[in-house]
PDB file of N, CA and C in Angstrom:
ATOM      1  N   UNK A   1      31.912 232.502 257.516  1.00  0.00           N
ATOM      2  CA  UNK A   1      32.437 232.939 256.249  1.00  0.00           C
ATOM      3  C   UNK A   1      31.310 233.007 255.225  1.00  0.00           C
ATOM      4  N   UNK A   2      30.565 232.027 254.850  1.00  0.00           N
ATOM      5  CA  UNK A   2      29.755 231.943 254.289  1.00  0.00           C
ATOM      6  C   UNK A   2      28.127 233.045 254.693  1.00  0.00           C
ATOM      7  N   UNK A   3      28.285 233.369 256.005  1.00  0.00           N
ATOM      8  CA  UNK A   3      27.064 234.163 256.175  1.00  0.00           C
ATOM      9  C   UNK A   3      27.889 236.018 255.410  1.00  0.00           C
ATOM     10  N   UNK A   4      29.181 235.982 255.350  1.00  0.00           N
ATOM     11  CA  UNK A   4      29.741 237.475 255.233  1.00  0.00           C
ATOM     12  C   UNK A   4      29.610 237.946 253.586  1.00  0.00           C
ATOM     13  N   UNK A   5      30.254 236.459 253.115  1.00  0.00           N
ATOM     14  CA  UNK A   5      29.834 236.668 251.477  1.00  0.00           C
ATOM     15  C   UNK A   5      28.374 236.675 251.396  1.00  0.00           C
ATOM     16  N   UNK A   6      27.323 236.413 251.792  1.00  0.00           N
ATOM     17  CA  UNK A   6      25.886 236.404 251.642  1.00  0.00           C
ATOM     18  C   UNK A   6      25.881 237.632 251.276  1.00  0.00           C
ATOM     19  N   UNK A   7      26.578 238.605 252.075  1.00  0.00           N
ATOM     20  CA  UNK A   7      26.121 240.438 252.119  1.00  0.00           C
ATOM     21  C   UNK A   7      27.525 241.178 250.693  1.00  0.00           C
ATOM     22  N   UNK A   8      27.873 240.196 250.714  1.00  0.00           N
ATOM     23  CA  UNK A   8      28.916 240.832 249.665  1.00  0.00           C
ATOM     24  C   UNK A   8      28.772 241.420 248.300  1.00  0.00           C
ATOM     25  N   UNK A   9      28.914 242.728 248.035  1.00  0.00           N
ATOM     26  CA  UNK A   9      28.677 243.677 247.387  1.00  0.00           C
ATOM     27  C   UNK A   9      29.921 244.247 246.595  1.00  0.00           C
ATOM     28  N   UNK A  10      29.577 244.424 245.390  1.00  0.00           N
ATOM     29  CA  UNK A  10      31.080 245.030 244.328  1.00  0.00           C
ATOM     30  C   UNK A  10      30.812 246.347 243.877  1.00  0.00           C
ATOM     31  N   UNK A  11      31.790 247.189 243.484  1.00  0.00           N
ATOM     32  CA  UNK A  11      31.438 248.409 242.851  1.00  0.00           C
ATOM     33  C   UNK A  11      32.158 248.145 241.483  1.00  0.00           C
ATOM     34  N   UNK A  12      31.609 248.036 240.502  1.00  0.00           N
ATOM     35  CA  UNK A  12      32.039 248.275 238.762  1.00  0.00           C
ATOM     36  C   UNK A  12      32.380 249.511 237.823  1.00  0.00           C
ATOM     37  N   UNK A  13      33.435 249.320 237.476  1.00  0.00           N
ATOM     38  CA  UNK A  13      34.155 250.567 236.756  1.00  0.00           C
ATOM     39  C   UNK A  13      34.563 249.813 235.237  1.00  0.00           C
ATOM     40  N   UNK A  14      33.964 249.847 234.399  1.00  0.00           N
ATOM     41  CA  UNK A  14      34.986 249.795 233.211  1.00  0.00           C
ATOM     42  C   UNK A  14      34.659 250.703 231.937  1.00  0.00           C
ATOM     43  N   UNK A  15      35.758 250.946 231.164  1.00  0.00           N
ATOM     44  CA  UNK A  15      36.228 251.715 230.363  1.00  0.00           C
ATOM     45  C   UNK A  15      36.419 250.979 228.957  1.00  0.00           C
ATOM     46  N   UNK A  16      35.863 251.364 227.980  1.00  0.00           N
ATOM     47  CA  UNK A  16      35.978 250.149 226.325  1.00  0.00           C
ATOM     48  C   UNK A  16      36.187 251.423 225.909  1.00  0.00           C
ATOM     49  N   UNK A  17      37.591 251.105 224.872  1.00  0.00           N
ATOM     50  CA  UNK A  17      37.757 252.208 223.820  1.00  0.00           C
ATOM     51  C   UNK A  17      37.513 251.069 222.336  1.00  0.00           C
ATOM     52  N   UNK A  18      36.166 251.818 221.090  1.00  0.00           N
ATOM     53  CA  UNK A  18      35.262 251.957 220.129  1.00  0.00           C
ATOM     54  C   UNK A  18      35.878 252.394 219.072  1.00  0.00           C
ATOM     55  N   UNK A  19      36.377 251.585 218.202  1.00  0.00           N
ATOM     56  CA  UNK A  19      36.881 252.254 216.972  1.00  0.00           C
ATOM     57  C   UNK A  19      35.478 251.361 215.979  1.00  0.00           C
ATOM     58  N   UNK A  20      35.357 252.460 215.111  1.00  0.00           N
ATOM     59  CA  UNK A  20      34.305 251.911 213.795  1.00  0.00           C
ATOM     60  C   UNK A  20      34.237 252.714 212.665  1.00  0.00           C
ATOM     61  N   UNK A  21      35.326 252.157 211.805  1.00  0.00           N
ATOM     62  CA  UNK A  21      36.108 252.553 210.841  1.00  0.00           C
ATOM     63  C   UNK A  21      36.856 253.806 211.251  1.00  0.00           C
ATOM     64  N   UNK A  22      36.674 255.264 211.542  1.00  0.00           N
ATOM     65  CA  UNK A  22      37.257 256.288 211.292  1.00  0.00           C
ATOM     66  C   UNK A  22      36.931 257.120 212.517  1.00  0.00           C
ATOM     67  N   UNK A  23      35.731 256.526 213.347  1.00  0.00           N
ATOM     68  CA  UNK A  23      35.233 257.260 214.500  1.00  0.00           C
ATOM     69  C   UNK A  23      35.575 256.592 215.978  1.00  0.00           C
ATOM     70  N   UNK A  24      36.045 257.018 216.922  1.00  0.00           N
ATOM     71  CA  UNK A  24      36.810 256.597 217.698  1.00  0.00           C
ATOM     72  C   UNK A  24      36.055 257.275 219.129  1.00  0.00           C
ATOM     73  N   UNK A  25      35.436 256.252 219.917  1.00  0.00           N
ATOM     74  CA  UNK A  25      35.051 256.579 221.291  1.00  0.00           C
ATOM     75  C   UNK A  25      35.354 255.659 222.247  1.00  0.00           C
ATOM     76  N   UNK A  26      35.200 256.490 223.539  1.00  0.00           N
ATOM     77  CA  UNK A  26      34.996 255.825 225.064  1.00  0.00           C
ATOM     78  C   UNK A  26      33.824 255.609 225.391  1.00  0.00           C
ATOM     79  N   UNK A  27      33.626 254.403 225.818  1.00  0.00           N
ATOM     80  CA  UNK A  27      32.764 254.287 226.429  1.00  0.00           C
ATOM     81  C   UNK A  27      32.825 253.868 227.865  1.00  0.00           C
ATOM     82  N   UNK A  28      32.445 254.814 229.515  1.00  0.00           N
ATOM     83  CA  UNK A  28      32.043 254.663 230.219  1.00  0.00           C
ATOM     84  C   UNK A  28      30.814 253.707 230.864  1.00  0.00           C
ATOM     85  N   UNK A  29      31.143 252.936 232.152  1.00  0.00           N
ATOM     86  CA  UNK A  29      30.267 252.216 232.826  1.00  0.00           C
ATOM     87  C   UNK A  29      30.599 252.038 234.451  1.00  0.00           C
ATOM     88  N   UNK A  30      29.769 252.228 234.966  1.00  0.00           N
ATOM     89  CA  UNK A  30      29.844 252.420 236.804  1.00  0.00           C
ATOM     90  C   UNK A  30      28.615 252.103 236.992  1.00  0.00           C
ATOM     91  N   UNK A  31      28.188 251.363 238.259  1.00  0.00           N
ATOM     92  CA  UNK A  31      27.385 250.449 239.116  1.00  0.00           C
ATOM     93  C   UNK A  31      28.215 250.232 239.966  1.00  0.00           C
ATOM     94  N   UNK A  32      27.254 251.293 241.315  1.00  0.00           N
ATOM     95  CA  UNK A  32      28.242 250.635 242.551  1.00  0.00           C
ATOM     96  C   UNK A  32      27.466 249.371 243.616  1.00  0.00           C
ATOM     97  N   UNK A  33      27.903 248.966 244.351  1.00  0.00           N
ATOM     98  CA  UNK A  33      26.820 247.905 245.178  1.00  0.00           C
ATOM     99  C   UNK A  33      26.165 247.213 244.303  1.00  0.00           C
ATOM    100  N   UNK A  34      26.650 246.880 243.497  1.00  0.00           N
ATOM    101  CA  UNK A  34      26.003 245.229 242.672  1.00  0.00           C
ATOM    102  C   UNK A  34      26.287 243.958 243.658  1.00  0.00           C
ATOM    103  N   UNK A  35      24.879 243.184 244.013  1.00  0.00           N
ATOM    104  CA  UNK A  35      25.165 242.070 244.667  1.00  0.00           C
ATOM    105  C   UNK A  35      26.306 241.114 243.731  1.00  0.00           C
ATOM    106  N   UNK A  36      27.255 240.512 244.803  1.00  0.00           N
ATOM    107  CA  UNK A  36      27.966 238.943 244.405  1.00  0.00           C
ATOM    108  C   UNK A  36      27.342 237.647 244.669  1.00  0.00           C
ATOM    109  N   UNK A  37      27.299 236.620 243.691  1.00  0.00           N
ATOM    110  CA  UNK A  37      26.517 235.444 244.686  1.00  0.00           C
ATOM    111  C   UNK A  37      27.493 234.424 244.311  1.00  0.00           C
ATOM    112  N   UNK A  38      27.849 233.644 245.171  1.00  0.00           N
ATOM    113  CA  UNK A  38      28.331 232.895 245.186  1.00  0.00           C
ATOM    114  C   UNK A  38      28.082 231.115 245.791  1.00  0.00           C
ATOM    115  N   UNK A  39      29.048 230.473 245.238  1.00  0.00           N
ATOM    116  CA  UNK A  39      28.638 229.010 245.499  1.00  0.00           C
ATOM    117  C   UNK A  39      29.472 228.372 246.527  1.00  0.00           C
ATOM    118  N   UNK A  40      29.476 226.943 246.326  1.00  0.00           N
ATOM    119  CA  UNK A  40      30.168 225.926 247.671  1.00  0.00           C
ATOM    120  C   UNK A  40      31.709 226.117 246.938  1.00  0.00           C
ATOM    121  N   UNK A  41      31.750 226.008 246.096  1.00  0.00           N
ATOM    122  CA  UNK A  41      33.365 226.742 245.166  1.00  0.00           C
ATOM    123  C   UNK A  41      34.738 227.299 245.902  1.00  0.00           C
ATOM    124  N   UNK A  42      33.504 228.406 246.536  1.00  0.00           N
ATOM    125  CA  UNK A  42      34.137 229.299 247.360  1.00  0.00           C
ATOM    126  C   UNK A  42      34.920 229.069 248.362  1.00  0.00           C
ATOM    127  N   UNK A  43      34.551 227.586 248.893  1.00  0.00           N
ATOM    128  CA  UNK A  43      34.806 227.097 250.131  1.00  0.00           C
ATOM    129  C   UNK A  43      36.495 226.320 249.900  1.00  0.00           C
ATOM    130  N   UNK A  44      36.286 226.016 248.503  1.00  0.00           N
ATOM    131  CA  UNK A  44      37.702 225.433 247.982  1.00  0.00           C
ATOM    132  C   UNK A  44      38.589 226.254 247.881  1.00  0.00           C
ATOM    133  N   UNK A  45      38.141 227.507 247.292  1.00  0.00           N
ATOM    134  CA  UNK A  45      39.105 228.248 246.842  1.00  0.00           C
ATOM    135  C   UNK A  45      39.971 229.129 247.920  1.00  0.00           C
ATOM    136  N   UNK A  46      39.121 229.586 248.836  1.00  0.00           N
ATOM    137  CA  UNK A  46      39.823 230.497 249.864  1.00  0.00           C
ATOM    138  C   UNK A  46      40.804 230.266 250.683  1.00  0.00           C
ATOM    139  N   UNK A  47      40.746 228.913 250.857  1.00  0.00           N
ATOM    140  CA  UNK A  47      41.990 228.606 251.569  1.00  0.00           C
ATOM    141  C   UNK A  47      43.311 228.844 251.211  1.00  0.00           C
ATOM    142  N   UNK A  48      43.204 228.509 249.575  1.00  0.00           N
ATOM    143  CA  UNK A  48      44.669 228.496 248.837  1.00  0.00           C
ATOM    144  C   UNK A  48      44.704 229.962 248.204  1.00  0.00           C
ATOM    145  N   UNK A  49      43.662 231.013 248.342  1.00  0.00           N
ATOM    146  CA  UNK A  49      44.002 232.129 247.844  1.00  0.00           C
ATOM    147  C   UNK A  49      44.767 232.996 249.443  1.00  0.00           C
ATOM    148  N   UNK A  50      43.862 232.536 250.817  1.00  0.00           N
ATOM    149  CA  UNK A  50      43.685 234.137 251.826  1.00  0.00           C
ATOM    150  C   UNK A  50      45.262 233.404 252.457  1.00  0.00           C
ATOM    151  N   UNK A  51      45.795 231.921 252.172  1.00  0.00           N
ATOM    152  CA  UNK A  51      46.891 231.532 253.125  1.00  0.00           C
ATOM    153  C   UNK A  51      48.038 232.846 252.995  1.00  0.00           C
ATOM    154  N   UNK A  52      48.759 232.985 251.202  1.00  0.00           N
ATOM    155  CA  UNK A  52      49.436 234.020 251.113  1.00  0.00           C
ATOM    156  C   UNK A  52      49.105 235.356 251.910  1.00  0.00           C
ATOM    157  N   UNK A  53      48.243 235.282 252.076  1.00  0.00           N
ATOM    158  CA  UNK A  53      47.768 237.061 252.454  1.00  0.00           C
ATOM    159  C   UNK A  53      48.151 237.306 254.058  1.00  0.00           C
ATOM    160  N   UNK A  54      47.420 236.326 254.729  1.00  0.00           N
ATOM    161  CA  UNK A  54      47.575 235.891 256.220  1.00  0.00           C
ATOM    162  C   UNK A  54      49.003 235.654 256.486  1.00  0.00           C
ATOM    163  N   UNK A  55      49.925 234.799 255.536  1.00  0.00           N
ATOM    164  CA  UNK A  55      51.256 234.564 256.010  1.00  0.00           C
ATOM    165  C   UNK A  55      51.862 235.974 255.697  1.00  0.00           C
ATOM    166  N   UNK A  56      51.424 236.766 255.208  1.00  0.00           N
ATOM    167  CA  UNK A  56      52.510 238.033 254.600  1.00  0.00           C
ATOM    168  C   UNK A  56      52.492 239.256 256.221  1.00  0.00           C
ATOM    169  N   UNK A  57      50.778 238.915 256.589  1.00  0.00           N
ATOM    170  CA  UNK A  57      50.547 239.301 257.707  1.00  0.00           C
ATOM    171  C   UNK A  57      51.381 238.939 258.945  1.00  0.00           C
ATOM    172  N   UNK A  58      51.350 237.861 258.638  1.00  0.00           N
ATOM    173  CA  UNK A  58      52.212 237.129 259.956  1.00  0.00           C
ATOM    174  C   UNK A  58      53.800 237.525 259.586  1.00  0.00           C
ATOM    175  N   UNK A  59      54.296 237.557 258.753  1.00  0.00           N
ATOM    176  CA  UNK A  59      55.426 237.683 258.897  1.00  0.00           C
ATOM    177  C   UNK A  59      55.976 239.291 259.136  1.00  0.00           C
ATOM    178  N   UNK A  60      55.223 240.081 258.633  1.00  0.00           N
ATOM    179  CA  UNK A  60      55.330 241.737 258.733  1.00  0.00           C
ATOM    180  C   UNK A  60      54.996 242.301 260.218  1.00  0.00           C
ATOM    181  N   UNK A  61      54.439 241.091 261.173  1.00  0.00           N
ATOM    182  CA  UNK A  61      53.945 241.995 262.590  1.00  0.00           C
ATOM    183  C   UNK A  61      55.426 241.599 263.230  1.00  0.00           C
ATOM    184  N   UNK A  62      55.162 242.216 264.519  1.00  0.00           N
ATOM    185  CA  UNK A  62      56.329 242.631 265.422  1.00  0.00           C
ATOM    186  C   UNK A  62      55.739 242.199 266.970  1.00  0.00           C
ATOM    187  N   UNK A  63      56.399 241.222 267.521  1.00  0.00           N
ATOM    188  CA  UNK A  63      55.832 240.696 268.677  1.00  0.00           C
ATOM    189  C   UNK A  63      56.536 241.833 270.086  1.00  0.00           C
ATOM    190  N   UNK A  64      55.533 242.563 270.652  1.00  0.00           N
ATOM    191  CA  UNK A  64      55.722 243.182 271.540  1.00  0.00           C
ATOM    192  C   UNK A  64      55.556 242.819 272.874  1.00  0.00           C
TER     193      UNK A  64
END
């Protein structure tokens, strides 16, 4: 687990709408493949985030 997040990579999209006084813009931002780095944290957290995901899995398959 820890060697997969090593390579783990994000793509960034965000959008800010700019008001200043009377003039009103968007501002655009994109960066794709920005490294993630992460800590021992990680190791706490995943269990109690991927269980839901895995049980939703398990319950949606069909034993053939």
């Amino acid at each position: 687990m820890d060697q997969a997040f090593s390579v783990l990579k994000a793509d960034i999209n965000l959008e800010s709408q700019v008001i200043i006084g009377d003039y009103h813009t968007t501002l655009n931002y994109a960066q794709s493949a920005v490294p993630v780095q992460t800590d021992d944290t990680l190791n706490l957290l995943l269990p109690i985030l991927a269980q839901p995901i895995v049980q939703k899995i398990v319950d949606g398959s069909v034993m053939g």
